[in-house]
N, C-alpha and C. Protein backbone atom coordinates (compact mmCIF):
# COMPACT_ATOMS: atom_id res chain seq x y z
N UNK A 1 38.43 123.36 10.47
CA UNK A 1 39.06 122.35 11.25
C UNK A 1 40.57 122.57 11.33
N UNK A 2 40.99 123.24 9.98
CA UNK A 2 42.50 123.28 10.27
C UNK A 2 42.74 124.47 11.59
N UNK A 3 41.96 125.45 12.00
CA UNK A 3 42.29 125.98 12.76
C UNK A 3 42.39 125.17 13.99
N UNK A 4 41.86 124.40 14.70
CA UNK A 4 41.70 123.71 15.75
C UNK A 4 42.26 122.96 15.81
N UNK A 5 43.11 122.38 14.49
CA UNK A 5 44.17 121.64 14.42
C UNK A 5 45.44 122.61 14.25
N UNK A 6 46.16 123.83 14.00
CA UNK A 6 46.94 124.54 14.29
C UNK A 6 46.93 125.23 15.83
N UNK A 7 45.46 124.64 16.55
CA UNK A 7 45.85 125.40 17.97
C UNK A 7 46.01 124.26 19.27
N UNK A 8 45.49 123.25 18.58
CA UNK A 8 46.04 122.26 19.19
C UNK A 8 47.81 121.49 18.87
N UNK A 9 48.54 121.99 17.93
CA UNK A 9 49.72 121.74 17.69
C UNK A 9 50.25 122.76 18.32
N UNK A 10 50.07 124.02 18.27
CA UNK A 10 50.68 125.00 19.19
C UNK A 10 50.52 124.47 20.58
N UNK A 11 49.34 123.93 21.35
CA UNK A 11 49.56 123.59 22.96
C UNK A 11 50.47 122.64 22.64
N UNK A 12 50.41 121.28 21.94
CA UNK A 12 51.46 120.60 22.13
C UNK A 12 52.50 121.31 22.31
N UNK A 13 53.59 121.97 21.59
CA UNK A 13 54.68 122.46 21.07
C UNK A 13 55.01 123.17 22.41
N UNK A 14 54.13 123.97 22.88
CA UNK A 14 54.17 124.67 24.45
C UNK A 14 54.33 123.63 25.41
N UNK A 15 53.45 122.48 25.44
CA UNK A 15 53.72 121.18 27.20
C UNK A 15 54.67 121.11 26.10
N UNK A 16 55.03 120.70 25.06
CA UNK A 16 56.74 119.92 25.40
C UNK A 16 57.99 120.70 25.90
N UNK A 17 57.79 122.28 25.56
CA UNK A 17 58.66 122.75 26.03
C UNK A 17 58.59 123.66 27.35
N UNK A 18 57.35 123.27 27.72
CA UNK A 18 57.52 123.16 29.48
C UNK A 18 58.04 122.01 30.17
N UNK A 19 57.69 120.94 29.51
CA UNK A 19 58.12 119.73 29.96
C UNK A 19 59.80 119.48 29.90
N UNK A 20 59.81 120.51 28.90
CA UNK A 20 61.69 120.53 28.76
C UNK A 20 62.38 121.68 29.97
N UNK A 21 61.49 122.36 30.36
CA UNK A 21 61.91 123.50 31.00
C UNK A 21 62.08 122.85 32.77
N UNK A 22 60.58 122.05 32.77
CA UNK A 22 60.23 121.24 34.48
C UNK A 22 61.67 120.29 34.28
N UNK A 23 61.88 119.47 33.22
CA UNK A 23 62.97 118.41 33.71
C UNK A 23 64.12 119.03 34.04
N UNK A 24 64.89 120.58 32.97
CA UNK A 24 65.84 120.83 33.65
C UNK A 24 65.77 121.46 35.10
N UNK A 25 64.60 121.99 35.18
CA UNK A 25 64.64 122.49 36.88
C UNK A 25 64.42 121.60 37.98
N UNK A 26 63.98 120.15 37.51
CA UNK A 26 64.16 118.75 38.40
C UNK A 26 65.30 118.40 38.65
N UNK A 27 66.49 118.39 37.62
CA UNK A 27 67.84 118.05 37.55
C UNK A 27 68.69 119.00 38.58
N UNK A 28 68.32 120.40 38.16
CA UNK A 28 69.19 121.59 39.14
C UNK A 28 68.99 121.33 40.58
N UNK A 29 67.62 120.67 40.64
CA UNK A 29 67.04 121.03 42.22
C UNK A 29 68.17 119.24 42.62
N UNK A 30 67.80 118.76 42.25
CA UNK A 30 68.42 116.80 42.41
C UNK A 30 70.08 116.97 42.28
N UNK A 31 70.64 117.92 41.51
CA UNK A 31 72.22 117.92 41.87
C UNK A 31 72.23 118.60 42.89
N UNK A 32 71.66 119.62 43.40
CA UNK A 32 71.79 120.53 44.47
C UNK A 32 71.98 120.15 45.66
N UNK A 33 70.73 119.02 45.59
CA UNK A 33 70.12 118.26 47.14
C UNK A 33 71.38 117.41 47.18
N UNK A 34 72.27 116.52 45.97
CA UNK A 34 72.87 115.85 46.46
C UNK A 34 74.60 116.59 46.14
N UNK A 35 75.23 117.57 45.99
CA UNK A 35 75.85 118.60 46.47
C UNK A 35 75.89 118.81 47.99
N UNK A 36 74.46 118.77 48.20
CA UNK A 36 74.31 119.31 49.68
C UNK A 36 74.68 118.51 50.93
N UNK A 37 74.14 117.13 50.19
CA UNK A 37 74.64 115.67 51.26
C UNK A 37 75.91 115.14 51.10
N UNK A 38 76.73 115.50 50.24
CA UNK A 38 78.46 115.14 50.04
C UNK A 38 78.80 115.49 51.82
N UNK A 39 79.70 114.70 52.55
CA UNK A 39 80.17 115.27 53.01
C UNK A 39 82.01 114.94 52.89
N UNK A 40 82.89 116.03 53.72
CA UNK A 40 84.01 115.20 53.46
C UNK A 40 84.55 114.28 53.69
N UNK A 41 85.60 113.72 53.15
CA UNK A 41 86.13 112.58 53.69
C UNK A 41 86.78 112.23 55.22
N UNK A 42 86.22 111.47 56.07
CA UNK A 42 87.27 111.43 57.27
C UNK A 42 88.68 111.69 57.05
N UNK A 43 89.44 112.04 58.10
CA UNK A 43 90.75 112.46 57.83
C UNK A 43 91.09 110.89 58.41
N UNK A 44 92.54 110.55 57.98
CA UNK A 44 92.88 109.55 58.43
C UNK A 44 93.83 109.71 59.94
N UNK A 45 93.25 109.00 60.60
CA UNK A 45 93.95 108.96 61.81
C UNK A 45 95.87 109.07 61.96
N UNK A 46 96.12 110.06 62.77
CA UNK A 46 98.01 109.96 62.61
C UNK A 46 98.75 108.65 63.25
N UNK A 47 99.40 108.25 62.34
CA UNK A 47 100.32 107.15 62.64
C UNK A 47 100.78 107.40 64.00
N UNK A 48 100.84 106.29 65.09
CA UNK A 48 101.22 106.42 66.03
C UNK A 48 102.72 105.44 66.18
N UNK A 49 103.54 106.85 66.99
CA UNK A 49 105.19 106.55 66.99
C UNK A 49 105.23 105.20 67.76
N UNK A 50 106.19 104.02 67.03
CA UNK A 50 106.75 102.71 67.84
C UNK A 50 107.05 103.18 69.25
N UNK A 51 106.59 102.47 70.20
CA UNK A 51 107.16 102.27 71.15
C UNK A 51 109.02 102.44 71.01
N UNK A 52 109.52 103.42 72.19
CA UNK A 52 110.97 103.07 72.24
C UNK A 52 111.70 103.17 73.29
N UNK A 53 112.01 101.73 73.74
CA UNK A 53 112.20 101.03 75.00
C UNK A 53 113.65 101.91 75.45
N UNK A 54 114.22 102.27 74.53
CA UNK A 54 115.67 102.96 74.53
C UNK A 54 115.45 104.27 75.21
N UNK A 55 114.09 104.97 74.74
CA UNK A 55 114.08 106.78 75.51
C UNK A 55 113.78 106.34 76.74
N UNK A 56 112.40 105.08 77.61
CA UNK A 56 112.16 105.20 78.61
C UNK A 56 113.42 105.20 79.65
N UNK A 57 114.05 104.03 79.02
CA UNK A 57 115.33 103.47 79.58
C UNK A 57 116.53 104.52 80.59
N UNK A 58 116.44 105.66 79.15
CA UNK A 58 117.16 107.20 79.50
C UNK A 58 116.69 107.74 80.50
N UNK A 59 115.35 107.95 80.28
CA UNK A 59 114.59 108.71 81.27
C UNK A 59 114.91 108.13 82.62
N UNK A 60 114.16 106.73 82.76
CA UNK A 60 114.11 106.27 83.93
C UNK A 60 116.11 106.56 84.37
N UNK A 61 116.74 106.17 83.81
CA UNK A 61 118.59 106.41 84.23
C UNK A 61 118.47 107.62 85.03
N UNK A 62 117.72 108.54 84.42
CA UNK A 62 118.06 110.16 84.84
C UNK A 62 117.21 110.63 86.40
N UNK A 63 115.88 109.94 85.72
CA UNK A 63 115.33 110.27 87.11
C UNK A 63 115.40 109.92 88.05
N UNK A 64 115.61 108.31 88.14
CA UNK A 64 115.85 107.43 89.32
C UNK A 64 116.54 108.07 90.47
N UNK A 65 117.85 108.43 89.94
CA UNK A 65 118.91 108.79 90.73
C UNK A 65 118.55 110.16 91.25
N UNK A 66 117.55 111.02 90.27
CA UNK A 66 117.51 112.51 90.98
C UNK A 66 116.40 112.09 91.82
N UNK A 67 115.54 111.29 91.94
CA UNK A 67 114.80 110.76 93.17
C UNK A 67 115.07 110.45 94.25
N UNK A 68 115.83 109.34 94.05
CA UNK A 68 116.91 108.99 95.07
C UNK A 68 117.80 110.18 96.22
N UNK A 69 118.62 111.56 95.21
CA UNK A 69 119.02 112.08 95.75
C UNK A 69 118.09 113.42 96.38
N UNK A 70 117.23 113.52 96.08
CA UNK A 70 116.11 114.19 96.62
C UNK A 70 115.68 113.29 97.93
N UNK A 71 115.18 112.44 97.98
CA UNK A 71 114.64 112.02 99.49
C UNK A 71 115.69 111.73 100.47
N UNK A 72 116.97 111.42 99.83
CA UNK A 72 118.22 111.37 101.02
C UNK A 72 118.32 112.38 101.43
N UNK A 73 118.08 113.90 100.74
CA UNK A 73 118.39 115.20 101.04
C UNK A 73 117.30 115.07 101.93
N UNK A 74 116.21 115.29 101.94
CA UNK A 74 115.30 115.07 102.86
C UNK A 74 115.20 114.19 104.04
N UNK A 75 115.61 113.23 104.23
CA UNK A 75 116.36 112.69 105.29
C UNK A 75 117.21 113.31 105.96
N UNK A 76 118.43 113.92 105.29
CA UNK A 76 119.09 114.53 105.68
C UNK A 76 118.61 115.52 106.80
N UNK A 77 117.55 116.33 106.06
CA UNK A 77 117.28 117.56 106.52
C UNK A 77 116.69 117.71 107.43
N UNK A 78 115.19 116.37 108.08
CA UNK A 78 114.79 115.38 108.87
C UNK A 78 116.16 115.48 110.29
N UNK A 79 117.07 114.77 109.64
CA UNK A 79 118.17 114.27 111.13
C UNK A 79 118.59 115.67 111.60
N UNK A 80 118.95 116.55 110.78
CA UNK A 80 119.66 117.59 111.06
C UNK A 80 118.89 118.61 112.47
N UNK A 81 117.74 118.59 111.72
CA UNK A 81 116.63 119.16 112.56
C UNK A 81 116.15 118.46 113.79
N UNK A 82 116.02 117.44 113.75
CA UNK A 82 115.91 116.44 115.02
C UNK A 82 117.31 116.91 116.04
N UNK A 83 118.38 116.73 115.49
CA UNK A 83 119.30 116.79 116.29
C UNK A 83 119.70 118.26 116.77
N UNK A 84 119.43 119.52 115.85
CA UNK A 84 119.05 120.70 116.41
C UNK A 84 118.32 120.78 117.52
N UNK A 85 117.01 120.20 117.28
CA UNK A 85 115.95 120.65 118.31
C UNK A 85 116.54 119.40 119.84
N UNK A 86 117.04 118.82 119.64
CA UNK A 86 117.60 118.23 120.63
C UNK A 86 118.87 118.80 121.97
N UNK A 87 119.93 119.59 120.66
CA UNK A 87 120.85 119.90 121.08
C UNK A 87 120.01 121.28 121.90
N UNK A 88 119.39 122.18 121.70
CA UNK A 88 118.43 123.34 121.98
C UNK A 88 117.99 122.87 122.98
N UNK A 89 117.27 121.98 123.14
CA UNK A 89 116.50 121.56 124.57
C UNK A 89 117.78 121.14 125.89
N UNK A 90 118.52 120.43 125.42
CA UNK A 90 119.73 119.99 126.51
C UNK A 90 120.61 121.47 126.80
N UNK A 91 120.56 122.43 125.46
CA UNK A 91 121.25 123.52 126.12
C UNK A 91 120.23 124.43 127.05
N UNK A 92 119.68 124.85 126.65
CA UNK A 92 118.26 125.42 127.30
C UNK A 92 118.30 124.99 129.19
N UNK A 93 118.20 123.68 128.90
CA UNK A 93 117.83 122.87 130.70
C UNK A 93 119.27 122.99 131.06
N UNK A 94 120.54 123.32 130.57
CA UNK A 94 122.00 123.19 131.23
C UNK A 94 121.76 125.12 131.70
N UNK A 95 121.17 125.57 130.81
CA UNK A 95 121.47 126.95 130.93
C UNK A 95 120.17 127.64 132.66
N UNK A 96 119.28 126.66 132.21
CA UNK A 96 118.18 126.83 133.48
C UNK A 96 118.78 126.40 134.57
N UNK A 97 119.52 125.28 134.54
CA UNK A 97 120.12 125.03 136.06
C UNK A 97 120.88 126.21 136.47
N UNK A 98 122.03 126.31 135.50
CA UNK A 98 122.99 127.73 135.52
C UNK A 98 122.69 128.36 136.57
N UNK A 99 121.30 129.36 135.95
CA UNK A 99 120.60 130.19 136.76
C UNK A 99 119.84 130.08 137.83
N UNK A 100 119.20 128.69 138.52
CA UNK A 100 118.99 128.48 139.34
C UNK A 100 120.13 128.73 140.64
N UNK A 101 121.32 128.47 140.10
CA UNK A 101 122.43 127.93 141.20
C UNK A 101 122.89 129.37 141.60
């Protein structure tokens, strides 16, 4: 009987230290999986600059006026040409009579 009782203490002695061997390879596999699902942290969004009523202010000063002097030039350039193509046509019909006579 003692044999069957020394070979049944040996299986014990073996499942416990499989049972020691399965839990650490439960643990490796369970940090792994949750290793795996970390993700990082959102970044935090960048502070966005105050409003500053003072730069538009500049801007608008600067551009206004180069607007302004841009479409007068264009006006300008409008009359100039009108009154070219005017003066051209009245010389043209003075110069056709000319030659008629």
């Amino acid at each position: 009987m003692s044999d069957a009782l020394e070979k049944a203490e040996a299986a014990a002695r073996e499942a416990a230290q499989n049972s020691v061997d399965i839990a650490q390879i439960v643990a490796a596999v369970l940090a792994t999986q949750q290793a795996a699902q970390q993700q990082p942290a959102p970044l935090a969004p960048a502070p966005r600059p105050a409003f500053d009523a003072k730069k538009w202010i500049v801007i608008g000063g600067v551009l206004v006026p180069v607007a302004l002097a841009g479409a007068l030039f264009a006006v300008a350039i409008t009359i100039a040409a009108c009154a070219g193509t005017g003066c051209f046509l009245i010389l043209r019909s003075i110069w056709h009579e000319q030659k008629r006579r």
